[in-house]
C-alpha atoms as a PDB file:
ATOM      1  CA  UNK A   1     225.232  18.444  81.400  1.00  0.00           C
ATOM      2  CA  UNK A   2     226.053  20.547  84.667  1.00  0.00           C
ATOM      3  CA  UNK A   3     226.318  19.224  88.324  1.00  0.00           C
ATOM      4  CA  UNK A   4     224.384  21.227  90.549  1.00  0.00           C
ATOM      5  CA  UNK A   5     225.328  23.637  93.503  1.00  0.00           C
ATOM      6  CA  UNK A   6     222.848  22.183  96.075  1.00  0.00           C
ATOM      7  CA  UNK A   7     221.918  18.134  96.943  1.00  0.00           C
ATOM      8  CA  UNK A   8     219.201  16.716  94.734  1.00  0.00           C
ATOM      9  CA  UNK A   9     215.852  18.286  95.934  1.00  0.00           C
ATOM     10  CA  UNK A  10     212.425  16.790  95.162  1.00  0.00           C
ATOM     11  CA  UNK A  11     210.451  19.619  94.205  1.00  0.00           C
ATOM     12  CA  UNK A  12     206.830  17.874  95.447  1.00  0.00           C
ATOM     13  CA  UNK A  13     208.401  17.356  99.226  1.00  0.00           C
ATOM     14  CA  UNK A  14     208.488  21.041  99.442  1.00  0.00           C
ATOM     15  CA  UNK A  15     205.845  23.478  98.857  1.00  0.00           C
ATOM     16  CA  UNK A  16     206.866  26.356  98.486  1.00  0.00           C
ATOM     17  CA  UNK A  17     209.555  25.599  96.187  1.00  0.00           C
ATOM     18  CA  UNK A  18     206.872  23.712  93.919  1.00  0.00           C
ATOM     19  CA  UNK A  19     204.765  26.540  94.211  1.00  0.00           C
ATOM     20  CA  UNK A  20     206.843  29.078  93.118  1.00  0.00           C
ATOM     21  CA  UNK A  21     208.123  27.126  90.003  1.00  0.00           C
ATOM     22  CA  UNK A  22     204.313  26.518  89.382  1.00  0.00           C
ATOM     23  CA  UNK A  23     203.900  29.971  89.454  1.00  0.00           C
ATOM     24  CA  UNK A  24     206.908  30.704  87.406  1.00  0.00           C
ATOM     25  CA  UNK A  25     206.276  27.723  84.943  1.00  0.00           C
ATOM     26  CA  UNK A  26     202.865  26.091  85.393  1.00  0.00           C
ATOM     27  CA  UNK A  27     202.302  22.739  84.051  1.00  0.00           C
ATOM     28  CA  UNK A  28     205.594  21.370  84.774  1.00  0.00           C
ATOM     29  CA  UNK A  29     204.898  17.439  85.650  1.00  0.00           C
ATOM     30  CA  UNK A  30     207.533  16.071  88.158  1.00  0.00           C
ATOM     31  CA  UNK A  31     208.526  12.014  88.650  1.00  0.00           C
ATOM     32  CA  UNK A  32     211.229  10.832  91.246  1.00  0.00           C
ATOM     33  CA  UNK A  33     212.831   7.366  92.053  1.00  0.00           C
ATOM     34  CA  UNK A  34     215.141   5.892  94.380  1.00  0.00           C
ATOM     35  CA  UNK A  35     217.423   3.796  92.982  1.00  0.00           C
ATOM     36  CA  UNK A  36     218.973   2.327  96.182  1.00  0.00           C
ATOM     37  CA  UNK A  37     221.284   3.427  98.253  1.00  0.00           C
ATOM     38  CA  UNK A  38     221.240   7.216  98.177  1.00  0.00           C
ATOM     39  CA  UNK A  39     220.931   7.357  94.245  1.00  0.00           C
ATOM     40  CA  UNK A  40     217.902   9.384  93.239  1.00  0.00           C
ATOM     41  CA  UNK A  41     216.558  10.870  90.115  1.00  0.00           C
ATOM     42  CA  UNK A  42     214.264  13.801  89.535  1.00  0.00           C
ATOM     43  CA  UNK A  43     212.510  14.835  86.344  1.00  0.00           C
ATOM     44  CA  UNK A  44     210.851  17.499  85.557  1.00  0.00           C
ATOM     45  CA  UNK A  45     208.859  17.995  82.080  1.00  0.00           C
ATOM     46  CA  UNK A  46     206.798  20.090  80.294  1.00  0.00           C
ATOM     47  CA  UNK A  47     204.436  19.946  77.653  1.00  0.00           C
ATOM     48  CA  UNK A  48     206.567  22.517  75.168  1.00  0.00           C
ATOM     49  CA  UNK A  49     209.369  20.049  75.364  1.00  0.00           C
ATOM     50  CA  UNK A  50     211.235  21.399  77.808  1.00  0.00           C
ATOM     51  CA  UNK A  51     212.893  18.668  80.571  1.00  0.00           C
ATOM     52  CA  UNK A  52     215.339  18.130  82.947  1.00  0.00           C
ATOM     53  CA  UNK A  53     216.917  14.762  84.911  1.00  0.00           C
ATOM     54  CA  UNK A  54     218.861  14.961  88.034  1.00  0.00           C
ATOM     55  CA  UNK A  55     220.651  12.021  89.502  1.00  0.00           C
ATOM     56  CA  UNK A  56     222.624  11.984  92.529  1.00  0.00           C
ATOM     57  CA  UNK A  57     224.548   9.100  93.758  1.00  0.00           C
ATOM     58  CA  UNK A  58     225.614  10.567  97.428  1.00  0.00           C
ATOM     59  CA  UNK A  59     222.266  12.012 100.094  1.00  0.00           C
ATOM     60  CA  UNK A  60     224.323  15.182  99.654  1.00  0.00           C
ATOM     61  CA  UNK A  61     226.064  15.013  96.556  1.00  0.00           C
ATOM     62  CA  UNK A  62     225.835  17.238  94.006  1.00  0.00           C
ATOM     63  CA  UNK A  63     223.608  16.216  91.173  1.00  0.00           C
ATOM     64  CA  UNK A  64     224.007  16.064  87.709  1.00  0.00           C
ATOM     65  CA  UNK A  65     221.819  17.572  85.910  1.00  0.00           C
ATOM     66  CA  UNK A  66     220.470  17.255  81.956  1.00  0.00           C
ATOM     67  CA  UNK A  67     218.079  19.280  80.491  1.00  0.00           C
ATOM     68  CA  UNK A  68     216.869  20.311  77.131  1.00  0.00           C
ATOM     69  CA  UNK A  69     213.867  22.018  75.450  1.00  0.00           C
ATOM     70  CA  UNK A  70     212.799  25.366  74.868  1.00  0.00           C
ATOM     71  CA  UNK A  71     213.376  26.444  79.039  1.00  0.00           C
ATOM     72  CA  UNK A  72     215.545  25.237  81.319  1.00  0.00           C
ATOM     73  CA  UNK A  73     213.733  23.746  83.905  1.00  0.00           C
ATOM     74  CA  UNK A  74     215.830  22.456  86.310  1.00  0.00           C
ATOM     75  CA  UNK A  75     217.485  26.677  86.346  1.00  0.00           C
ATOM     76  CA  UNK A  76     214.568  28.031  87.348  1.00  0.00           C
ATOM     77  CA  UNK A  77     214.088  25.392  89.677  1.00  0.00           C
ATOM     78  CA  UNK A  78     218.063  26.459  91.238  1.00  0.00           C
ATOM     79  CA  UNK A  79     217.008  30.338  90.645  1.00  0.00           C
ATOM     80  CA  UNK A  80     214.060  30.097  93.521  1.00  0.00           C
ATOM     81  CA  UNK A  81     216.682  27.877  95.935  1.00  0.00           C
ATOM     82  CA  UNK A  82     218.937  30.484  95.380  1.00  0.00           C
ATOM     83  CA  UNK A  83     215.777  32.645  96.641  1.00  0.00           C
ATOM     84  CA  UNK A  84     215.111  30.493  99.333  1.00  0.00           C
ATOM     85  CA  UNK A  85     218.607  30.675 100.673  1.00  0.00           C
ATOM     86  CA  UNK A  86     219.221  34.325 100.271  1.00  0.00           C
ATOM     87  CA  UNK A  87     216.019  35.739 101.163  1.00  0.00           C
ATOM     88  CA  UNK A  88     215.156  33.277 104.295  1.00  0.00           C
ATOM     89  CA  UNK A  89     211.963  32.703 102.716  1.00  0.00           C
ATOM     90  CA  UNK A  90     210.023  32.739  99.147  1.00  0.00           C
ATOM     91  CA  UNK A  91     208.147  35.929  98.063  1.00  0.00           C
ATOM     92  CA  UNK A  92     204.408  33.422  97.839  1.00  0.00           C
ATOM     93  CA  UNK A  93     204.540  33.654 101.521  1.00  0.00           C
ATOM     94  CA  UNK A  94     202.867  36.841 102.386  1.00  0.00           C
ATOM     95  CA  UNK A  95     202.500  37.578  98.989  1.00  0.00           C
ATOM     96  CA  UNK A  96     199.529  40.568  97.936  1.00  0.00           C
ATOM     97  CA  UNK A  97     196.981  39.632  95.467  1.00  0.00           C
ATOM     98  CA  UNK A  98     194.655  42.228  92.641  1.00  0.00           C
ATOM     99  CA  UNK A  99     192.083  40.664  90.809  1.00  0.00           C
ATOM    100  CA  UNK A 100     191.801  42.736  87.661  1.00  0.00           C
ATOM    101  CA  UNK A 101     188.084  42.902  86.480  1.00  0.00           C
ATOM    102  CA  UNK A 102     188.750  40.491  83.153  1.00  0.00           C
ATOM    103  CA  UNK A 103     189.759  37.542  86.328  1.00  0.00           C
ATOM    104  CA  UNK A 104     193.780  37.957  85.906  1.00  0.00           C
ATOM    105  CA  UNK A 105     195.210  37.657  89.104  1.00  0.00           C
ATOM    106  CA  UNK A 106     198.752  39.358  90.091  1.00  0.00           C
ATOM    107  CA  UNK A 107     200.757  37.777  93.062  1.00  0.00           C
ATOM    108  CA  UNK A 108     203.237  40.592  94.238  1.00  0.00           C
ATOM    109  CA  UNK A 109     206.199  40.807  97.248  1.00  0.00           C
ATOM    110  CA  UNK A 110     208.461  43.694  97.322  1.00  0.00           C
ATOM    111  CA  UNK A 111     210.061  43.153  93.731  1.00  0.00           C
ATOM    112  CA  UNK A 112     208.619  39.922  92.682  1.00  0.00           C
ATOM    113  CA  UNK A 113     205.659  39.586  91.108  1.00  0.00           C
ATOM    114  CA  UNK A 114     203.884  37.336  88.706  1.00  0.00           C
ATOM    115  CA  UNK A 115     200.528  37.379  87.091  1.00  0.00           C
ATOM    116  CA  UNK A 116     198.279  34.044  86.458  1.00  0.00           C
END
């Protein structure tokens, strides 16, 4: 269990944050509810077992957070915020594509890069 540095986030209302994590972690299946009031929950899961649940109780509060599996989901999901807020932006926008000749395609921005 850790609470988490920024207020709960649904990763499907924003699309370059859901994106990038697809990019980073593709397959990741994502559920949300409202609990009324401000409580929400997020959960994200993947087929190798890996998952994470966020609840907040407060629009702004800091959620906590529990995860398990193989990867940490909902880190990777704070690693691209982190991104988001340091860089202004995420490194899919404006990102360069290659097309090898076997079909693998590489996504690159100035140090990022990732190839699907």
């Amino acid at each position: 269990m850790e609470t988490c540095r920024y207020p709960l986030l649904n990763p499907t209302d924003s699309w370059g944050v859901m994106s990038m994590l697809a990019l980073i972690v593709p397959g990741i299946e994502y559920r949300y509810r409202e609990e009324g009031g401000d409580a929400r929950t997020v959960w994200l899961l993947h087929s190798d077992g890996s998952w994470a649940r966020a609840t907040a109780t407060e629009f702004l509060g800091s959620p906590v957070v529990h995860q398990g599996g193989p990867r940490r989901l909902w880190r990777e999901l704070q690693r691209i915020r982190n991104w988001l807020n340091r860089q202004g932006e995420l490194p899919v926008y404006g990102a360069r594509v290659t097309i090898n000749p076997e079909g693998e395609m590489t996504l690159s921005r100035g140090s990022w890069s990732v190839t699907v």
